[in-house]
C-alpha atoms as a PDB file:
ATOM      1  CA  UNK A   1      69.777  30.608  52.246  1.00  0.00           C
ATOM      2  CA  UNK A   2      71.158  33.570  54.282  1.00  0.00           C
ATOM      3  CA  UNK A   3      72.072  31.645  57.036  1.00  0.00           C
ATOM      4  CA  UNK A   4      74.044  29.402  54.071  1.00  0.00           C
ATOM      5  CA  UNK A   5      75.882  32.053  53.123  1.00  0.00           C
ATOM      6  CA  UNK A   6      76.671  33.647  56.282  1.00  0.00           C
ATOM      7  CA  UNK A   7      77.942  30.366  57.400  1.00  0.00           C
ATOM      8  CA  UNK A   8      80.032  29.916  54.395  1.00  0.00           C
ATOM      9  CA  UNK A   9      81.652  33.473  55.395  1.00  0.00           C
ATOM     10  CA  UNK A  10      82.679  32.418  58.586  1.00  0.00           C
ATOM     11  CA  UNK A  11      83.892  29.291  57.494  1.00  0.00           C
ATOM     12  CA  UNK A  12      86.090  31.051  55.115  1.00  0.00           C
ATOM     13  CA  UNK A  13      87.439  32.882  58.570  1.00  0.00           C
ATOM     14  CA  UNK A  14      85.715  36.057  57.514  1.00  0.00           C
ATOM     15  CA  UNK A  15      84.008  38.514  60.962  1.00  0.00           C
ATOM     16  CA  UNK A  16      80.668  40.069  59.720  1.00  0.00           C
ATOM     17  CA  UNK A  17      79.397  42.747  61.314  1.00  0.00           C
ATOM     18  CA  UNK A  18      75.527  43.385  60.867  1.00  0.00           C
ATOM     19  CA  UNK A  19      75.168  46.791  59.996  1.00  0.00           C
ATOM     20  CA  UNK A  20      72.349  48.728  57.881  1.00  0.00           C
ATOM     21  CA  UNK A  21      73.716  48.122  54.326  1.00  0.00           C
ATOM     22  CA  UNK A  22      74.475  44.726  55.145  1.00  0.00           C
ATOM     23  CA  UNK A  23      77.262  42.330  56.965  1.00  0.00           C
ATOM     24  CA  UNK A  24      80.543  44.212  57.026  1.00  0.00           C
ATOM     25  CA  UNK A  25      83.980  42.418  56.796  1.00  0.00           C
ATOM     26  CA  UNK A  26      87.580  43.019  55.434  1.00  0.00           C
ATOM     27  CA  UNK A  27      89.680  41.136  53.055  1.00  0.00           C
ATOM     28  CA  UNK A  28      93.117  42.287  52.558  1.00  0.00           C
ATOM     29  CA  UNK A  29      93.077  45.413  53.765  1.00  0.00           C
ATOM     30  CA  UNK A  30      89.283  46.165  51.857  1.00  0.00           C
ATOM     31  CA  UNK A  31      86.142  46.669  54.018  1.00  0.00           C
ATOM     32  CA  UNK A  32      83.518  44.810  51.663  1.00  0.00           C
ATOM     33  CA  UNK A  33      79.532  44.426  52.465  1.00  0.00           C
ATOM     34  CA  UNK A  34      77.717  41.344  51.877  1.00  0.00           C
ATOM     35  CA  UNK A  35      74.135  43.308  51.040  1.00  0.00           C
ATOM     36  CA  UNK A  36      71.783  40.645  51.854  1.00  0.00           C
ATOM     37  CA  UNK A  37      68.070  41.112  49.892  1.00  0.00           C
ATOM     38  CA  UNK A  38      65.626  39.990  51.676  1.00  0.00           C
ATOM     39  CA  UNK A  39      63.481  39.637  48.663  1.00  0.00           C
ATOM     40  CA  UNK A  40      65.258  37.471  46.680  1.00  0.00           C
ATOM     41  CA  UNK A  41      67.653  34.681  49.187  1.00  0.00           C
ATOM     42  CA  UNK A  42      68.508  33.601  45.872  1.00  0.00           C
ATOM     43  CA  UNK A  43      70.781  36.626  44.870  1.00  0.00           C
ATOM     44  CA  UNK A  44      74.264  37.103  46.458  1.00  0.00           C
ATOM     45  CA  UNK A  45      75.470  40.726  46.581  1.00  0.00           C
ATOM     46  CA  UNK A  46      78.676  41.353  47.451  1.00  0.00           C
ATOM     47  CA  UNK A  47      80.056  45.112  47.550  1.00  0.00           C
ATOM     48  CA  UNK A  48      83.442  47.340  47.689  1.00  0.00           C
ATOM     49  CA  UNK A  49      81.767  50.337  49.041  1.00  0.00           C
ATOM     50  CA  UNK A  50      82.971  53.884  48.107  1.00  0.00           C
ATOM     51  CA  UNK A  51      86.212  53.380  46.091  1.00  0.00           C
ATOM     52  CA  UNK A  52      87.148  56.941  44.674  1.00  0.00           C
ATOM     53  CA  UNK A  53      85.613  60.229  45.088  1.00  0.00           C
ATOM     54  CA  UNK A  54      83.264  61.924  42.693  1.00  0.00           C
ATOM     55  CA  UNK A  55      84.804  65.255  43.382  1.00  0.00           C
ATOM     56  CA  UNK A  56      83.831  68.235  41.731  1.00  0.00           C
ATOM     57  CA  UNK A  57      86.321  69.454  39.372  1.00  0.00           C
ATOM     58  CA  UNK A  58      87.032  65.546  38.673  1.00  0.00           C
ATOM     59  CA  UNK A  59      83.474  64.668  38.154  1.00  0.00           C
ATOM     60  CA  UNK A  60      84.518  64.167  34.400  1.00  0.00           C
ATOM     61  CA  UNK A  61      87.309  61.849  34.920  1.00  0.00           C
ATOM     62  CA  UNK A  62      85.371  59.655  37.613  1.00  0.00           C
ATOM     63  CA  UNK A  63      82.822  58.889  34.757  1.00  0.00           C
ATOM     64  CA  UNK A  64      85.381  57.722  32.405  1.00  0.00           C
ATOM     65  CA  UNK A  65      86.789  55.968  34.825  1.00  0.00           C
ATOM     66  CA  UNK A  66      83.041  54.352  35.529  1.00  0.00           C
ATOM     67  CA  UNK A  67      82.870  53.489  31.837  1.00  0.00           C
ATOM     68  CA  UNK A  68      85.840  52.226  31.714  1.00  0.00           C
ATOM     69  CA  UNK A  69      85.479  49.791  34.698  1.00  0.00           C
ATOM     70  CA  UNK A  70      81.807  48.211  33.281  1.00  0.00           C
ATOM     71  CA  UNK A  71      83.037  48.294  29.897  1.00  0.00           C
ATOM     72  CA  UNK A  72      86.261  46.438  30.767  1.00  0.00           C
ATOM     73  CA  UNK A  73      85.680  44.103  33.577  1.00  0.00           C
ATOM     74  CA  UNK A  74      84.120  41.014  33.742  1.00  0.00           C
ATOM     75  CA  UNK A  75      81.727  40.182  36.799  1.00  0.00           C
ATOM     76  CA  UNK A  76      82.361  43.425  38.606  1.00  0.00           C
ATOM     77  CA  UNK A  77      80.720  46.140  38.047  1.00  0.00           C
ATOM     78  CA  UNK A  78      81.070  50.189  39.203  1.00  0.00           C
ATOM     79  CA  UNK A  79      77.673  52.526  40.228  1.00  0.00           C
ATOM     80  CA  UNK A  80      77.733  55.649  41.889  1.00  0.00           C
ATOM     81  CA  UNK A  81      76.048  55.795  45.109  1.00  0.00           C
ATOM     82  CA  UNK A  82      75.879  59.791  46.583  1.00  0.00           C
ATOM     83  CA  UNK A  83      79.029  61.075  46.175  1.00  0.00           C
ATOM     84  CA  UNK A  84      81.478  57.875  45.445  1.00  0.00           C
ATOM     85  CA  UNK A  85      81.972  55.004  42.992  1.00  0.00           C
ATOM     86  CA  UNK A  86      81.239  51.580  44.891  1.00  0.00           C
ATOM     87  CA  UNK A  87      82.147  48.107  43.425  1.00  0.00           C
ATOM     88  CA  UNK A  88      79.674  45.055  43.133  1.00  0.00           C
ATOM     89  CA  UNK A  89      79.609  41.539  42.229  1.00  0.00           C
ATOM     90  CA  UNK A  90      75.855  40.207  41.932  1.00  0.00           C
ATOM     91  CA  UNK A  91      74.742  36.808  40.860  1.00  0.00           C
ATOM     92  CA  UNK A  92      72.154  34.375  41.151  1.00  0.00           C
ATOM     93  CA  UNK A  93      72.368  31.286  43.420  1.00  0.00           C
ATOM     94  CA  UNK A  94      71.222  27.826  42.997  1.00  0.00           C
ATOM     95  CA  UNK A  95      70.026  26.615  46.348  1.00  0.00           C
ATOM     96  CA  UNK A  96      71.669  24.336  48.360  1.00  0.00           C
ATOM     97  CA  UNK A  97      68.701  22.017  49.997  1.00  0.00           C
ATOM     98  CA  UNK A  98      70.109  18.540  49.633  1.00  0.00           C
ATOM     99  CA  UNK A  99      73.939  17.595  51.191  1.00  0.00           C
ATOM    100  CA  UNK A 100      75.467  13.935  51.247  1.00  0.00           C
ATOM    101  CA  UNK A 101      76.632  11.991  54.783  1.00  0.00           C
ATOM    102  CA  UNK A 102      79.708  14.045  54.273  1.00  0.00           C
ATOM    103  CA  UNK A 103      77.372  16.998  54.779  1.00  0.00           C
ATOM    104  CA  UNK A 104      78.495  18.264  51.208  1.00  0.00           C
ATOM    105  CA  UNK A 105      76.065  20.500  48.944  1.00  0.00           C
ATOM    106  CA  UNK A 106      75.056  17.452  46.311  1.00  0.00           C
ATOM    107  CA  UNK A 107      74.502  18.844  42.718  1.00  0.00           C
ATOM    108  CA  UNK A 108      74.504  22.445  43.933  1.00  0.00           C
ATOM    109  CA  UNK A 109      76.931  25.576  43.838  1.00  0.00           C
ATOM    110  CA  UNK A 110      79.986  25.765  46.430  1.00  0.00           C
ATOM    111  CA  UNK A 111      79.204  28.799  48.460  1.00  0.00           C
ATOM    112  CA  UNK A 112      82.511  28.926  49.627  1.00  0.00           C
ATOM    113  CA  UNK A 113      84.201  28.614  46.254  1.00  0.00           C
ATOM    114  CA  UNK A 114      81.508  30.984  44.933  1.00  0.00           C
ATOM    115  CA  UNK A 115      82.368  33.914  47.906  1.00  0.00           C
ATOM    116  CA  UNK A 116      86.224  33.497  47.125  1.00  0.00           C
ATOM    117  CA  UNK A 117      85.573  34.100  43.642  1.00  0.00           C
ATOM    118  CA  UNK A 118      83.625  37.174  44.229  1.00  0.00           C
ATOM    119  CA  UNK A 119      85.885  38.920  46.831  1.00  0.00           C
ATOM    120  CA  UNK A 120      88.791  37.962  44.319  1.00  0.00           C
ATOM    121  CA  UNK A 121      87.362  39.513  41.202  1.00  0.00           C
ATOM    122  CA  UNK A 122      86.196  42.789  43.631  1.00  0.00           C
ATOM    123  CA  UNK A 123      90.178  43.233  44.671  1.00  0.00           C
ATOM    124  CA  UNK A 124      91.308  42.649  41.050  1.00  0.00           C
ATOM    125  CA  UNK A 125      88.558  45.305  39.944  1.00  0.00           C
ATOM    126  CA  UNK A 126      90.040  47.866  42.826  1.00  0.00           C
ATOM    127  CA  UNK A 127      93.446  47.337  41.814  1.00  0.00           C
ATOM    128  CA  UNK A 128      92.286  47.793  38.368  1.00  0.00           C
ATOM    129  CA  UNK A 129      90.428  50.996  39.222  1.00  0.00           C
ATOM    130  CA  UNK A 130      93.215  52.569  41.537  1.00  0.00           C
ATOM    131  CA  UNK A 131      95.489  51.896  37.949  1.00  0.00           C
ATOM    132  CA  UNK A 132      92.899  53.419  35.167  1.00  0.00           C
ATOM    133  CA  UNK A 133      92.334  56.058  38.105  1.00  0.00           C
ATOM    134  CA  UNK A 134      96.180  57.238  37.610  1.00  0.00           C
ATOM    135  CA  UNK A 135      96.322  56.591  33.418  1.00  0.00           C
ATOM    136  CA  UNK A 136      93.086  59.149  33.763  1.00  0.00           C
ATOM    137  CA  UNK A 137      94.761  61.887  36.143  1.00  0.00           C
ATOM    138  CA  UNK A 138      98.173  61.610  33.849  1.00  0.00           C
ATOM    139  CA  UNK A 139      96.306  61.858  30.799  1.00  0.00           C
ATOM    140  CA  UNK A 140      94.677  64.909  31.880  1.00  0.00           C
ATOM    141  CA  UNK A 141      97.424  66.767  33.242  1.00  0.00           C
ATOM    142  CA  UNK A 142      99.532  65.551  29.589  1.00  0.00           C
ATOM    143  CA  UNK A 143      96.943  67.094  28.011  1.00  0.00           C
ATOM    144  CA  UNK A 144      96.366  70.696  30.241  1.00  0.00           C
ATOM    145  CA  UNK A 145     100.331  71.158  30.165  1.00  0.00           C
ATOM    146  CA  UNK A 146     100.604  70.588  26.427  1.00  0.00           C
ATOM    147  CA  UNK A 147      97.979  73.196  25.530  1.00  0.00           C
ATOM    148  CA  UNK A 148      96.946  75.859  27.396  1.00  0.00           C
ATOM    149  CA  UNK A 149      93.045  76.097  25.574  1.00  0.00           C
ATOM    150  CA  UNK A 150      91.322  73.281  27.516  1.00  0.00           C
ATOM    151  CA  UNK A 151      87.763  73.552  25.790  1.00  0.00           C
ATOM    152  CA  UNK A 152      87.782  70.037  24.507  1.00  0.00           C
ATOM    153  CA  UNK A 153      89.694  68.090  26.914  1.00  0.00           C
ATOM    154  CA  UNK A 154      87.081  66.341  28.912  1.00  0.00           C
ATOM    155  CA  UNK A 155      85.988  65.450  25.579  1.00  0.00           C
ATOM    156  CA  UNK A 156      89.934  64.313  24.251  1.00  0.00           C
ATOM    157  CA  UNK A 157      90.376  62.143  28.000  1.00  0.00           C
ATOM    158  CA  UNK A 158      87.199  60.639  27.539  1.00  0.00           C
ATOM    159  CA  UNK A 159      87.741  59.528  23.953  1.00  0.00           C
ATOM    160  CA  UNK A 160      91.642  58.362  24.738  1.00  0.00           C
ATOM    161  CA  UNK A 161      90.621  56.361  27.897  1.00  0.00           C
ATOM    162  CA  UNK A 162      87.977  54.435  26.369  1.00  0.00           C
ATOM    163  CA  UNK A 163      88.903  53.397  23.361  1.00  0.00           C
ATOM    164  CA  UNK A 164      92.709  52.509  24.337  1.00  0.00           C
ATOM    165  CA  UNK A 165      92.472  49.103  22.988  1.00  0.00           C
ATOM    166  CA  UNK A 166      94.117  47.460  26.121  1.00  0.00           C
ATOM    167  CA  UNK A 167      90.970  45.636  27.422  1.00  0.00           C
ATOM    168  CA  UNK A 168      92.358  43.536  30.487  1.00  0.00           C
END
């Protein structure tokens, strides 16, 4: 199955570099990882490694912002790995064994169609991330310039970024 999916990649005019998390390669401006598991050929793992920062003094607002990507976002979900938030898309695959005189997949999944979709949803969740990112910092700095006690404002951010009601 790897050698499937690495030949759908390059079909789809993508580079990959073998490197130790994986096979590197860039869409639009991203570097992404296909993170192959040698374990299970069935799973395709694609990854947007280390979006944002978990940075000290904002280690509050990247966890909202964590929340609010897995609790928002369909497909694509956010982990921290050491000190950043990374992106993934995992799903199961249905092999691809039999192909017609066309040399088609018959009755299976489109790898090609299936990688698209994934790096597709991964930009829309960065974009998505880089916005809820900003709504997060302005919130914060609304709410430290309004009052000048800031006990309960990691609480306040955290409870007006979640529940927003604008689930996109």
């Amino acid at each position: 199955m790897k050698e499937n999916i690495l030949e759908a990649f390059r079909n789809l005019g993508f580079k990959l570099e073998e490197e130790e998390m994986g096979y590197c390669f860039t869409y639009e401006g991203l570097n992404l990882i296909y993170v192959y598991n040698e374990d299970d050929e069935e799973f395709l793992n694609i990854a947007l490694p280390g979006i944002m920062p978990v940075e000290g003094g904002k280690a509050s607002q990247t966890f909202v912002l964590q929340e609010k990507l897995n609790s928002t976002l369909k497909y694509v979900k956010a982990h921290m790995l050491g000190d950043r938030i990374w992106l993934f898309y995992e799903r199961a695959l249905i092999g691809q064994r039999e192909k017609n005189a066309e040399g088609q997949p018959v009755g299976e999944e489109d790898l090609e169609a299936v990688i698209s979709h994934m790096i597709i949803h991964l930009e829309g969740g960065y974009r998505f991330a880089c916005k809820a990112m900003a709504e997060i910092e302005k919130t914060v700095a609304d709410l430290y310039s309004g009052d000048d006690s800031a006990d309960d404002t990691e609480e306040t951010v955290a409870e007006e970024i979640t529940d927003d009601g604008d689930n996109e």
